[in-house]
N, C-alpha and C. Protein backbone atom coordinates (compact mmCIF):
# COMPACT_ATOMS: atom_id res chain seq x y z
N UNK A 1 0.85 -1.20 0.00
CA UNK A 1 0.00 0.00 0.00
C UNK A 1 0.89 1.24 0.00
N UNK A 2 0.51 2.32 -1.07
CA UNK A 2 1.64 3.33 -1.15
C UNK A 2 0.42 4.61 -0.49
N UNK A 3 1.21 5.56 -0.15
CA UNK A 3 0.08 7.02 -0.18
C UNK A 3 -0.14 7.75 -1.10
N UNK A 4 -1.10 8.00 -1.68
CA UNK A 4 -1.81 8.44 -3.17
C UNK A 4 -2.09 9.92 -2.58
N UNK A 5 -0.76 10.91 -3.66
CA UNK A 5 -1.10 12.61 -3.37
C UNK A 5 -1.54 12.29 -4.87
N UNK A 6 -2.57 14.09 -4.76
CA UNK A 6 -3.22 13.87 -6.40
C UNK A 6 -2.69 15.63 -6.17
N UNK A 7 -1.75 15.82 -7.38
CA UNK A 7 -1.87 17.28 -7.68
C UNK A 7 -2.67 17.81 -8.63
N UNK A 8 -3.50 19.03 -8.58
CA UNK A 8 -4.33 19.76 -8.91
C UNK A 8 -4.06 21.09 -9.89
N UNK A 9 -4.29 21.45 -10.99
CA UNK A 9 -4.28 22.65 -11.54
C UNK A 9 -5.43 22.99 -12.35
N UNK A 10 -5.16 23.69 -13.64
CA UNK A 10 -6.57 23.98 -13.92
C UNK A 10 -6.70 23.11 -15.38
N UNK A 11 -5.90 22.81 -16.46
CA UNK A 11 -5.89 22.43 -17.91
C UNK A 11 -5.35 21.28 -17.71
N UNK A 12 -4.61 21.17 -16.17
CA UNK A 12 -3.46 19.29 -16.07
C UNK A 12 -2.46 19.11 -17.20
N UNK A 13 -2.10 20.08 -17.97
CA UNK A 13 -1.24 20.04 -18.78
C UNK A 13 0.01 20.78 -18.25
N UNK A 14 0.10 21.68 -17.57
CA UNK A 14 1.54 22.53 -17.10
C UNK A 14 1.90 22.48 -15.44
N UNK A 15 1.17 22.85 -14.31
CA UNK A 15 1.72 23.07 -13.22
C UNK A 15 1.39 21.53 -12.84
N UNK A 16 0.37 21.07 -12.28
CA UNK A 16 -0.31 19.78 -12.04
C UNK A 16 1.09 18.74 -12.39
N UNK A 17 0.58 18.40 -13.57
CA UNK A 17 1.79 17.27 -14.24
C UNK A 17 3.49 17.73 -14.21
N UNK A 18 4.02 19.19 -13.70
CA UNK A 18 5.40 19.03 -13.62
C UNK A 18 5.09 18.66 -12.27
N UNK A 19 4.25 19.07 -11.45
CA UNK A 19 4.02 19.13 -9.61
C UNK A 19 4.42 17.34 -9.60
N UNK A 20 3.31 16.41 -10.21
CA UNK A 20 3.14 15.36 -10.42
C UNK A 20 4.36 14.61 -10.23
N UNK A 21 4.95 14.87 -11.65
CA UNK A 21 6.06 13.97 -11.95
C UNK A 21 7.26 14.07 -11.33
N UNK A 22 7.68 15.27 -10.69
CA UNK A 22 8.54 15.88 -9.87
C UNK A 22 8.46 15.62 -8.80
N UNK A 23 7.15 15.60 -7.85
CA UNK A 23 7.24 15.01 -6.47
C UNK A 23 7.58 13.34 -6.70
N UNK A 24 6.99 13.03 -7.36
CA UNK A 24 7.10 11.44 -7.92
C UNK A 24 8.36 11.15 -7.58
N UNK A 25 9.33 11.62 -8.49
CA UNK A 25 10.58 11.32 -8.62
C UNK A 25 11.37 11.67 -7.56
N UNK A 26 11.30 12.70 -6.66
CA UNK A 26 11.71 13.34 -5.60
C UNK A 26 11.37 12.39 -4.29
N UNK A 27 10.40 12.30 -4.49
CA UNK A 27 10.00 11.09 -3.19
C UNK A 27 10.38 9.66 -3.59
N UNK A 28 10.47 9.16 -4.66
CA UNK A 28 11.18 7.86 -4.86
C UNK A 28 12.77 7.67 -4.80
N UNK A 29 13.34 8.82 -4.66
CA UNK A 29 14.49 8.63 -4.10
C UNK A 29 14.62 8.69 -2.99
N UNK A 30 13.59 8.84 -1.48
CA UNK A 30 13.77 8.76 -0.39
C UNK A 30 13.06 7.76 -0.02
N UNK A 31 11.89 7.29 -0.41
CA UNK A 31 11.26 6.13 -0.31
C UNK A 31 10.60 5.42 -1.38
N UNK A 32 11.40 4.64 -1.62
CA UNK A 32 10.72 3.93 -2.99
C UNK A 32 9.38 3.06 -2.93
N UNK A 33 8.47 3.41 -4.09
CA UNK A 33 7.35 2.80 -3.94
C UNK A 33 6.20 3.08 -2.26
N UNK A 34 6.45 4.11 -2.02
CA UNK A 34 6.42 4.85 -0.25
C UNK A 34 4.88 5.51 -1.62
N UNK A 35 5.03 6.07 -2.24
CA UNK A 35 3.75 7.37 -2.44
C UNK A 35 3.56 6.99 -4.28
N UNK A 36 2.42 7.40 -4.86
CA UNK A 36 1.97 7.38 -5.71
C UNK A 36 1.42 8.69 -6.24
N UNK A 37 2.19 9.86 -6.91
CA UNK A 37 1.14 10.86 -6.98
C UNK A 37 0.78 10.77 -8.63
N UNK A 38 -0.36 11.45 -8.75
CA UNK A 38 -0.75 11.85 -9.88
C UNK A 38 -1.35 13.03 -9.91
N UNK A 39 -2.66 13.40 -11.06
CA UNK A 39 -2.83 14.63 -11.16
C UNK A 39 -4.11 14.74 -11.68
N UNK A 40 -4.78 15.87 -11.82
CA UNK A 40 -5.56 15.92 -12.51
C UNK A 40 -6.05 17.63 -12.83
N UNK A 41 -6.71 17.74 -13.58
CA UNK A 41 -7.33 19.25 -14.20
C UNK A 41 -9.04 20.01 -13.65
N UNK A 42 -9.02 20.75 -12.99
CA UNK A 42 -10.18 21.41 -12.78
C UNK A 42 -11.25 21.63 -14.48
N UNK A 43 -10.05 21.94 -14.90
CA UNK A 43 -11.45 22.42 -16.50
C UNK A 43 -10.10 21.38 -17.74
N UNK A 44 -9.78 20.00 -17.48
CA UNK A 44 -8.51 19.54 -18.06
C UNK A 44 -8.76 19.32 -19.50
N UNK A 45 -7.63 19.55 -20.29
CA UNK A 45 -7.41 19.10 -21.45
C UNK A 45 -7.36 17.78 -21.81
N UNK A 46 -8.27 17.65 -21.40
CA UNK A 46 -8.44 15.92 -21.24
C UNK A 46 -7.47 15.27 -22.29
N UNK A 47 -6.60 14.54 -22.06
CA UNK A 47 -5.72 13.46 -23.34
C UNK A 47 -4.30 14.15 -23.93
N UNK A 48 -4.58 15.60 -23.36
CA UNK A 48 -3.12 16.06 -23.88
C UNK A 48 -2.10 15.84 -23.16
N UNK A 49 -0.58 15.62 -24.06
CA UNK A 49 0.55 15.48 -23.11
C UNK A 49 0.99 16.98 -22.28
N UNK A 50 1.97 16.62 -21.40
CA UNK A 50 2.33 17.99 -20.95
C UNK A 50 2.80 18.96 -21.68
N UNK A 51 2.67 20.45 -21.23
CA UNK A 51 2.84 21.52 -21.91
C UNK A 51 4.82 21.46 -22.34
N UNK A 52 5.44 22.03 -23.45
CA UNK A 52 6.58 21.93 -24.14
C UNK A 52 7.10 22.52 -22.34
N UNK A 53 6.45 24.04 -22.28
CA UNK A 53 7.12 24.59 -21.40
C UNK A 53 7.62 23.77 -20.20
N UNK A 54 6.74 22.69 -18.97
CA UNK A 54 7.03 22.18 -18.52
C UNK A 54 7.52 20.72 -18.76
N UNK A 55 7.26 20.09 -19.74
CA UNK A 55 8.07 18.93 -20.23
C UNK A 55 10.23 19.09 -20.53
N UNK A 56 10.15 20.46 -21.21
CA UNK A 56 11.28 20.47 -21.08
C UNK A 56 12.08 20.62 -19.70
N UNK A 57 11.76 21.08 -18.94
CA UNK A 57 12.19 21.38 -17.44
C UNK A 57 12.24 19.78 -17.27
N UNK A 58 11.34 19.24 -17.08
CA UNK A 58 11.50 17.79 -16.51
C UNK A 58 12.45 16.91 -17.40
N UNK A 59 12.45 17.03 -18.32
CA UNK A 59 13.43 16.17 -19.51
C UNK A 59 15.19 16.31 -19.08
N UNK A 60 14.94 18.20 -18.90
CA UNK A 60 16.35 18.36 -18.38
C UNK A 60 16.79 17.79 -17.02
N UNK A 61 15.69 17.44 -16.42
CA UNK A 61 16.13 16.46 -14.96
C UNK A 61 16.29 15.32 -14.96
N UNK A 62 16.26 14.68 -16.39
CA UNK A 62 15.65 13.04 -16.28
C UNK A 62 14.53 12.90 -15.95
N UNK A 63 13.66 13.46 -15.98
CA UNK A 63 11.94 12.80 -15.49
C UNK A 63 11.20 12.65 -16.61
N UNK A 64 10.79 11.79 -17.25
CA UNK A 64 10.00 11.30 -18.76
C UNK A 64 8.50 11.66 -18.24
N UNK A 65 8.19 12.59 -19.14
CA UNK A 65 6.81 12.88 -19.02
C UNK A 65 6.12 12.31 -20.34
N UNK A 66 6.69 11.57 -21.27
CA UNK A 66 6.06 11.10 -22.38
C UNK A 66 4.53 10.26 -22.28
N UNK A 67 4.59 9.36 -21.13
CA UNK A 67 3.21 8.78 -21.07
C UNK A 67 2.36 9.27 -20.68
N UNK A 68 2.45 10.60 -20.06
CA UNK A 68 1.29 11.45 -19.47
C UNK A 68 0.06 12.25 -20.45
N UNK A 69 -1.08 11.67 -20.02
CA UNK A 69 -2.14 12.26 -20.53
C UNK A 69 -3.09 13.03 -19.79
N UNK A 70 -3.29 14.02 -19.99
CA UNK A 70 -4.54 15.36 -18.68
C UNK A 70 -5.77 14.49 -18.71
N UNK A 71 -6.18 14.82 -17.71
CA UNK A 71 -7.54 14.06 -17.20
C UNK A 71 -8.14 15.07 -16.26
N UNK A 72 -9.53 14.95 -16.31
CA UNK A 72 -10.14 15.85 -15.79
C UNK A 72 -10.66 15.22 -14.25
N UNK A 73 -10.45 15.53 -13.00
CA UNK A 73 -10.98 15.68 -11.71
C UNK A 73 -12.40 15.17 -11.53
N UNK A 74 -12.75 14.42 -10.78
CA UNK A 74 -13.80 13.50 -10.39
C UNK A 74 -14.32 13.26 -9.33
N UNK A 75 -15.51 12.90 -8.88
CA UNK A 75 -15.57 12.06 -7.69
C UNK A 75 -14.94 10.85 -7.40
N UNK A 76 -14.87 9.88 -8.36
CA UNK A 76 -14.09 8.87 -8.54
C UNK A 76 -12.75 8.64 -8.36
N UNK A 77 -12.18 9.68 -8.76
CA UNK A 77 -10.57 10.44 -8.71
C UNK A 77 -10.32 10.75 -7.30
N UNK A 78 -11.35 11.21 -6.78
CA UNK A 78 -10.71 11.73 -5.25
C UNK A 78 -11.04 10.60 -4.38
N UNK A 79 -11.89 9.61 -5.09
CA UNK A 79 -12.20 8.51 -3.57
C UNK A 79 -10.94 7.70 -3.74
N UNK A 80 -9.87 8.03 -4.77
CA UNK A 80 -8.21 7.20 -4.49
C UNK A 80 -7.12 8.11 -3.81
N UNK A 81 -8.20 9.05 -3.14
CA UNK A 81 -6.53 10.19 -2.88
C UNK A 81 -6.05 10.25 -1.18
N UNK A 82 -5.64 10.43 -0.99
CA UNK A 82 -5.05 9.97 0.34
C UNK A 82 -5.12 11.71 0.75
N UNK A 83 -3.98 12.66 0.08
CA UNK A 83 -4.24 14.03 0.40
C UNK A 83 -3.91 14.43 -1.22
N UNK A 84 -4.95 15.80 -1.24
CA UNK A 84 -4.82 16.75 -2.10
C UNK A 84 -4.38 17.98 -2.58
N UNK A 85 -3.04 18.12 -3.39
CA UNK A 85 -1.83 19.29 -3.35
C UNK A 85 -2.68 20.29 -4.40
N UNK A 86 -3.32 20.92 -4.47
CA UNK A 86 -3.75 21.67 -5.84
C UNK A 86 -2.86 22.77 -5.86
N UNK A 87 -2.75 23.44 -6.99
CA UNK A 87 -1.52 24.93 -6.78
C UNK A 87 -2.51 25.83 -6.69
N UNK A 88 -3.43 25.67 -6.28
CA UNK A 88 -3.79 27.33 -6.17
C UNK A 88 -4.95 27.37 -5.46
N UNK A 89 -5.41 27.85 -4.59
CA UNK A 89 -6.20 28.28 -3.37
C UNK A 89 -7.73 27.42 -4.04
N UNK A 90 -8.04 28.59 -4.96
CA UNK A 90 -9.52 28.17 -5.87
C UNK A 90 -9.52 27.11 -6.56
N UNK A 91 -8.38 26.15 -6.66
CA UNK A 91 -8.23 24.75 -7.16
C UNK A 91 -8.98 23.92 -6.06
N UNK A 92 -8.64 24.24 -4.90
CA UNK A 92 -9.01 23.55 -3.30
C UNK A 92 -10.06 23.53 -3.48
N UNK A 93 -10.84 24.81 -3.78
CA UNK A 93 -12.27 24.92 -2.81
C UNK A 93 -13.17 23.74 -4.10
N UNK A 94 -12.23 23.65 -5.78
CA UNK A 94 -13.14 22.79 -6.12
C UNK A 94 -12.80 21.39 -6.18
N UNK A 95 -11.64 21.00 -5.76
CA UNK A 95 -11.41 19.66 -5.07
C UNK A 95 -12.44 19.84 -4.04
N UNK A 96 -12.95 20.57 -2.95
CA UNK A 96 -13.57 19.91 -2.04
C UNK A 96 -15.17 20.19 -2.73
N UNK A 97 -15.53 21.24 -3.58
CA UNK A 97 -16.60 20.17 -4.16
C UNK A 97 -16.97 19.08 -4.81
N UNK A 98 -15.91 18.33 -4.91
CA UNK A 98 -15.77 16.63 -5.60
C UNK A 98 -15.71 15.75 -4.47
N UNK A 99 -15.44 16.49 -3.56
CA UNK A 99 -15.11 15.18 -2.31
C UNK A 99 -14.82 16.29 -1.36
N UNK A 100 -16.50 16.61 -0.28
CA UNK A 100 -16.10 17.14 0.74
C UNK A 100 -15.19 16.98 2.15
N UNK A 101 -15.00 15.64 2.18
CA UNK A 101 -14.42 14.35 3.03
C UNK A 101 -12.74 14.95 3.12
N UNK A 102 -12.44 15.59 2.27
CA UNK A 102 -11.31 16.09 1.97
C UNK A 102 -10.66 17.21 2.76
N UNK A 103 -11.77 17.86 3.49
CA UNK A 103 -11.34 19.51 4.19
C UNK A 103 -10.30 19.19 4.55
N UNK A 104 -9.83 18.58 5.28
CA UNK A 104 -8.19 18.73 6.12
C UNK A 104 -7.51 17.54 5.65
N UNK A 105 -7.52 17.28 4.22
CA UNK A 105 -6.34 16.94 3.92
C UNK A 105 -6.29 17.19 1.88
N UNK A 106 -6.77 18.15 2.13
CA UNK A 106 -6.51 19.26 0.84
C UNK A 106 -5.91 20.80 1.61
N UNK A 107 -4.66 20.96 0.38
CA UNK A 107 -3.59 21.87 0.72
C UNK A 107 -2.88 22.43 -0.34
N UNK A 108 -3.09 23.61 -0.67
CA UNK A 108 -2.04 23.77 -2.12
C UNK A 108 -1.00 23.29 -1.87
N UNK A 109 0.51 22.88 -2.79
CA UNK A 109 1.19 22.40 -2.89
C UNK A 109 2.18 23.64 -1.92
N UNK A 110 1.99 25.03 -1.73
CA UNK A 110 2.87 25.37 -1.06
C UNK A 110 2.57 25.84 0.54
N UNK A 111 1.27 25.60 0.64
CA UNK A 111 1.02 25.75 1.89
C UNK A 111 1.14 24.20 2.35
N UNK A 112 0.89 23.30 2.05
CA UNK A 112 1.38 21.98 2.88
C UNK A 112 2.89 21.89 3.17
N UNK A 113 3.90 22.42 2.32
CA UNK A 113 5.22 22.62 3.01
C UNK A 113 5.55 23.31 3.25
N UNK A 114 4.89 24.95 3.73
CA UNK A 114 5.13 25.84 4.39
C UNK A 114 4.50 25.09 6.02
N UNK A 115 3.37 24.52 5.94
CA UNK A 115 2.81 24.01 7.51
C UNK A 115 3.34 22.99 8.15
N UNK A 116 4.10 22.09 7.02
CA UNK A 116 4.67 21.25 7.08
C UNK A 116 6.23 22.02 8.11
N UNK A 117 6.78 22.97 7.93
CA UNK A 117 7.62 23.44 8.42
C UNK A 117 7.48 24.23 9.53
N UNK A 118 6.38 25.04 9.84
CA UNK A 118 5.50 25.87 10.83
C UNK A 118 5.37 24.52 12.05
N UNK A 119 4.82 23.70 11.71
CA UNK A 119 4.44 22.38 12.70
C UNK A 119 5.69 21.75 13.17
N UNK A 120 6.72 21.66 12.16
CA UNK A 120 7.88 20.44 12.68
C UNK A 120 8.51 21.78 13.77
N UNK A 121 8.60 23.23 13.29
CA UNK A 121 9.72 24.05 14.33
C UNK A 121 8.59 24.26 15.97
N UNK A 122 7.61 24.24 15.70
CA UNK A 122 6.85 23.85 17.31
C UNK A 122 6.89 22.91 17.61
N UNK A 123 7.11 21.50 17.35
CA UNK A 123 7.18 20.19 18.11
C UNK A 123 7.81 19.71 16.68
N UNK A 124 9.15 18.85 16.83
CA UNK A 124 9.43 17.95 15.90
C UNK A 124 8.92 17.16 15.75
N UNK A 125 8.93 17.00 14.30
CA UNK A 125 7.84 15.41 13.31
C UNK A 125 8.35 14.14 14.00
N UNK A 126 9.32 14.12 14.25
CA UNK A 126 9.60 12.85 15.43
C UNK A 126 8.93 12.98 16.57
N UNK A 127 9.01 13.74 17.33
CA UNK A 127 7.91 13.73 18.56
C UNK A 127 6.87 13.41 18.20
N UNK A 128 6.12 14.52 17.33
CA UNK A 128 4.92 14.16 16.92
C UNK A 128 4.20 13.10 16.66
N UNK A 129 5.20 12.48 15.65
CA UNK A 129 4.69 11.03 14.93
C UNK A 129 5.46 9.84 15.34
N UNK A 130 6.04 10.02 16.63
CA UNK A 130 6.43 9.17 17.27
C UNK A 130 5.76 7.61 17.43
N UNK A 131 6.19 6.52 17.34
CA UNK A 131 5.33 5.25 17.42
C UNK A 131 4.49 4.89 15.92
N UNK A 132 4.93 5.74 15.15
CA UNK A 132 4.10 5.45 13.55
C UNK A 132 5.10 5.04 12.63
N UNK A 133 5.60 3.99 12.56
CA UNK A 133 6.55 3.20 11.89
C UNK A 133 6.30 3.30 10.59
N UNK A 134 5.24 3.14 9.67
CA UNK A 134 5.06 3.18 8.52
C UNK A 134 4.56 4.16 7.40
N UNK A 135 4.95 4.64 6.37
CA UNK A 135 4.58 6.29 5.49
C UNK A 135 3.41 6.31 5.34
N UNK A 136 2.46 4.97 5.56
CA UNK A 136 1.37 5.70 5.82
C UNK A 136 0.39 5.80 6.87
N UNK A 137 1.06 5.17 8.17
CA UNK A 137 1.07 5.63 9.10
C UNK A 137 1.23 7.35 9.53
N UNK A 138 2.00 7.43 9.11
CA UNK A 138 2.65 9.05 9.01
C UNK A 138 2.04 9.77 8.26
N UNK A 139 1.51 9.90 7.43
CA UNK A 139 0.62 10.67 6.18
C UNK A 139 -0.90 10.64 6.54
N UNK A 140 -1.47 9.40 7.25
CA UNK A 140 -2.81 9.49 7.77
C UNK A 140 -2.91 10.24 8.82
N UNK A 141 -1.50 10.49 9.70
CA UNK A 141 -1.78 11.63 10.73
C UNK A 141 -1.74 12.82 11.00
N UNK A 142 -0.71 13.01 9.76
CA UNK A 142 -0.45 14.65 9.26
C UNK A 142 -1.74 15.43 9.19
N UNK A 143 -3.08 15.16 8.75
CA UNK A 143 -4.17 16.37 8.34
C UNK A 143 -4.06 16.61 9.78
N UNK A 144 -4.36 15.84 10.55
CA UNK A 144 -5.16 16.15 11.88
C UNK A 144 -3.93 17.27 12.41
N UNK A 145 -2.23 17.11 12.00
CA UNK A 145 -1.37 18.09 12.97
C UNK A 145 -1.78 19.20 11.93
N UNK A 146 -1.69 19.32 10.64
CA UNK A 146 -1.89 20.26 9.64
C UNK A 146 -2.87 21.66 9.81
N UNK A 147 -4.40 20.34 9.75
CA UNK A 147 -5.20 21.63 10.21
C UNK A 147 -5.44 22.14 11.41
N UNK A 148 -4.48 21.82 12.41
CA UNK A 148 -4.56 22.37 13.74
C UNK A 148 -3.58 23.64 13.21
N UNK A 149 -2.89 23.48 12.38
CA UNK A 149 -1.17 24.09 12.18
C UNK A 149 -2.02 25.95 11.32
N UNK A 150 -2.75 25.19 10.19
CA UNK A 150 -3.46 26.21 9.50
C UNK A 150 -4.26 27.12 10.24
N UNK A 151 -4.83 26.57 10.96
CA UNK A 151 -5.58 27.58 11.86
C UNK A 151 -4.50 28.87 12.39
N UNK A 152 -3.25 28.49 13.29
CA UNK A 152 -2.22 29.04 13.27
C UNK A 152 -1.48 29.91 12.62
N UNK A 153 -1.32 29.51 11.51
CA UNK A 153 -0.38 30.04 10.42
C UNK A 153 -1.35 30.73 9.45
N UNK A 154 -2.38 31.61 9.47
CA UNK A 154 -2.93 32.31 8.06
C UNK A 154 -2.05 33.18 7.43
N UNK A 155 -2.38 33.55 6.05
CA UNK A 155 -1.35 34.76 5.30
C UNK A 155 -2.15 34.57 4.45
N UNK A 156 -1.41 35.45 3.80
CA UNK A 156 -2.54 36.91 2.83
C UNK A 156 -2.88 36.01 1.83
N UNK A 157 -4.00 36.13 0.70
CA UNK A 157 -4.54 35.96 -0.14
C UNK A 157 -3.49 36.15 -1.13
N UNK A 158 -2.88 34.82 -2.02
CA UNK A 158 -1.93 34.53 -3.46
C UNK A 158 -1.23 33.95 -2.68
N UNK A 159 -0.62 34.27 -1.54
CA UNK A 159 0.51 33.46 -1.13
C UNK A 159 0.99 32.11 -1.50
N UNK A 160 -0.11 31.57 -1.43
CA UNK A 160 0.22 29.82 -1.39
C UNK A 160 -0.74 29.24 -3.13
N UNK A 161 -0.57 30.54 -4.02
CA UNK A 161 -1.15 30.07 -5.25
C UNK A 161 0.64 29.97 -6.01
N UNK A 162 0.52 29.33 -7.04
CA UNK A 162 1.61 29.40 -7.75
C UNK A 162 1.11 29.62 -9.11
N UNK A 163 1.51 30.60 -10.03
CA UNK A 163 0.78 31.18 -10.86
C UNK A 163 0.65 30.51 -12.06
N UNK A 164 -0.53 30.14 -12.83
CA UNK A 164 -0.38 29.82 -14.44
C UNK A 164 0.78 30.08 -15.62
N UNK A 165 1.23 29.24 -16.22
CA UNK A 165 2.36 29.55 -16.82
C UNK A 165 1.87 29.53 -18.82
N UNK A 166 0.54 28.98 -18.52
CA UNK A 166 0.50 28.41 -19.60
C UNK A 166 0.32 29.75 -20.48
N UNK A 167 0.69 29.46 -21.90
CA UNK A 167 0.81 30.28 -23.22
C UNK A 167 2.08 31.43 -22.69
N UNK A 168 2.40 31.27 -21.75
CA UNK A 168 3.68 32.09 -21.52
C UNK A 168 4.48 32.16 -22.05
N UNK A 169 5.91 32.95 -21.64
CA UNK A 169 7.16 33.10 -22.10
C UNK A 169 7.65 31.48 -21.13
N UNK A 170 8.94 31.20 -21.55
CA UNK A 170 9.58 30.16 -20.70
C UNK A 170 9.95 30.20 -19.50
N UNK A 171 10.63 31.63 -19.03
CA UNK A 171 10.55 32.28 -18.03
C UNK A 171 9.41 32.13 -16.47
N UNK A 172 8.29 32.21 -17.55
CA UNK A 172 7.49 31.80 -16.10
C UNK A 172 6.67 30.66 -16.00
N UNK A 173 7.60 29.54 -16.87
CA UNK A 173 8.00 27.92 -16.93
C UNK A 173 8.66 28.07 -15.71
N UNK A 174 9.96 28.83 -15.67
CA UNK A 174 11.25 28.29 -14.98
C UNK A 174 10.63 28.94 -13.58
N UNK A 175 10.14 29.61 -13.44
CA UNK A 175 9.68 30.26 -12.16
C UNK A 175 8.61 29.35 -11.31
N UNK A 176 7.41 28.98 -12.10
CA UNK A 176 6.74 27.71 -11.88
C UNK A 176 7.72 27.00 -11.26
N UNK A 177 7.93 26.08 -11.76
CA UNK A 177 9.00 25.23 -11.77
C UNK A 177 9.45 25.05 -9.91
N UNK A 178 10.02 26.51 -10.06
CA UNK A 178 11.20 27.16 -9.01
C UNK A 178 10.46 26.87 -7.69
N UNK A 179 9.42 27.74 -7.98
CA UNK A 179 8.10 26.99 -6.58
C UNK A 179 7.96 26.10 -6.63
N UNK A 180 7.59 25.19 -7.57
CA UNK A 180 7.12 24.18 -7.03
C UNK A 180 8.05 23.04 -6.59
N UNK A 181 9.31 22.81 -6.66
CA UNK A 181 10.87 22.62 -6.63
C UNK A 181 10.96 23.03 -5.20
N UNK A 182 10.68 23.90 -4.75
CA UNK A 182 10.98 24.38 -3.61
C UNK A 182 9.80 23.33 -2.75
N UNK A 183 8.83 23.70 -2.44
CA UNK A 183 7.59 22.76 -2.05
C UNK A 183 7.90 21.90 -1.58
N UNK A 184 8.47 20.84 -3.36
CA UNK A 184 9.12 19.52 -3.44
C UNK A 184 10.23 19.28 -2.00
N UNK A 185 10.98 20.56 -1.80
CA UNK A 185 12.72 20.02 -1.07
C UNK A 185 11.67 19.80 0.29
N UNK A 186 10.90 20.84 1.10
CA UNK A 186 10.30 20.56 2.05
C UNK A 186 9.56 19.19 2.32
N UNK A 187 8.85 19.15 1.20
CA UNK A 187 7.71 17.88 1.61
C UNK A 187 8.64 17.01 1.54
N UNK A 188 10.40 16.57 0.56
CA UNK A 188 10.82 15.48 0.72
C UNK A 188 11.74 15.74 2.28
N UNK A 189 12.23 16.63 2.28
CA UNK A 189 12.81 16.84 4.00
C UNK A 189 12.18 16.24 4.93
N UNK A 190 10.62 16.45 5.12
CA UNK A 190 9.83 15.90 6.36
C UNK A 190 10.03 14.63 6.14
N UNK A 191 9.89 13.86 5.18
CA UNK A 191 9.99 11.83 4.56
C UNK A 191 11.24 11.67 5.22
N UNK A 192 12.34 12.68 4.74
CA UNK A 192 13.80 12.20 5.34
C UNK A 192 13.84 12.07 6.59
N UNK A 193 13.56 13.09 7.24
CA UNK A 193 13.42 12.72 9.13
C UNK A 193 13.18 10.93 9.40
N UNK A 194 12.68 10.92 8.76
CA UNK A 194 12.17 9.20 9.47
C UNK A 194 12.89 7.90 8.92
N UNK A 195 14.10 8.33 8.39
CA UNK A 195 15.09 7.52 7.68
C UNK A 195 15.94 6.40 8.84
């Protein structure tokens, strides 16, 4: 049994699927076969591969985005998700109209490792999750420290969106990217603790 994150954007062709394939690969080098993420699109391009802009970023890392096809967000889709990363605030609120069951463990991709970091510097993730031997042990208990953590930690409106890149310059490919890369080092930092 692995833990199933589903990242969220709006077409599933550019932020979603680099978020996707990038945590993927990022977390399988700290725990292999540990998580399963995928993705999906609020309004998706259903069947298209990823955007040039973010395919090349991942190509230049080694991460093959060739088999990826956009798919559009479901009820069905969320009754496999363990927690939900969407990039952008108004991605959330319509993940949780697909699956209200979701409130506290839907999180844009940069507020779960901003809380993720807010929570470990008040009590370390070892204390915390002390006696939970297994990742998904550890991942089923995170909402409950999370949304205690959110309540805590509010900030301003965009903060924790990461902006559309699509029909852009490449530039705000590489900036995308940059956030969500960043996200990535946090959420794989907390996995490392328990090595």
């Amino acid at each position: 049994m692995s833990v199933r994150l589903l990242t969220v954007c709006t077409g599933n062709i550019c932020r979603s699927p680099y978020a996707q394939l990038a945590l993927q690969h990022a977390l399988d080098t700290v725990r292999p076969g540990g998580f399963e993420v995928t993705s999906a699109g609020t309004q998706a391009l259903i069947g298209n591969v990823v955007d040039g802009g973010s395919a090349g970023i991942l190509t230049s890392r080694g991460i093959a985005s060739d088999t990826f096809a956009a798919r559009q967000i479901s009820e069905q889709i969320m009754g496999d998700v363990d927690i939900a990363l969407p990039l952008e605030v108004s991605h959330r609120k319509i993940v949780l109209s697909y699956s209200p069951r979701h409130l506290k463990r839907a999180y844009t991709l940069k507020e779960f490792a901003r809380l993720l970091d807010a929570a470990g510097e008040r009590e370390p993730w070892t204390t915390r999750l002390a006696g939970l031997s297994t990742v998904e042990e550890r991942w089923a208990a995170l909402p409950a420290h999370l949304a205690r953590e959110r309540g805590l930690n509010r900030v301003p409106d965009g903060v924790d969106d990461i902006a559309d890149p699509y029909r852009q310059p490449q530039e705000v490919f590489d900036r995308m990217a940059a956030e969500v890369d960043a996200a990535i080092e946090r959420i794989v930092a907390f996995e490392r603790q328990f090595d």
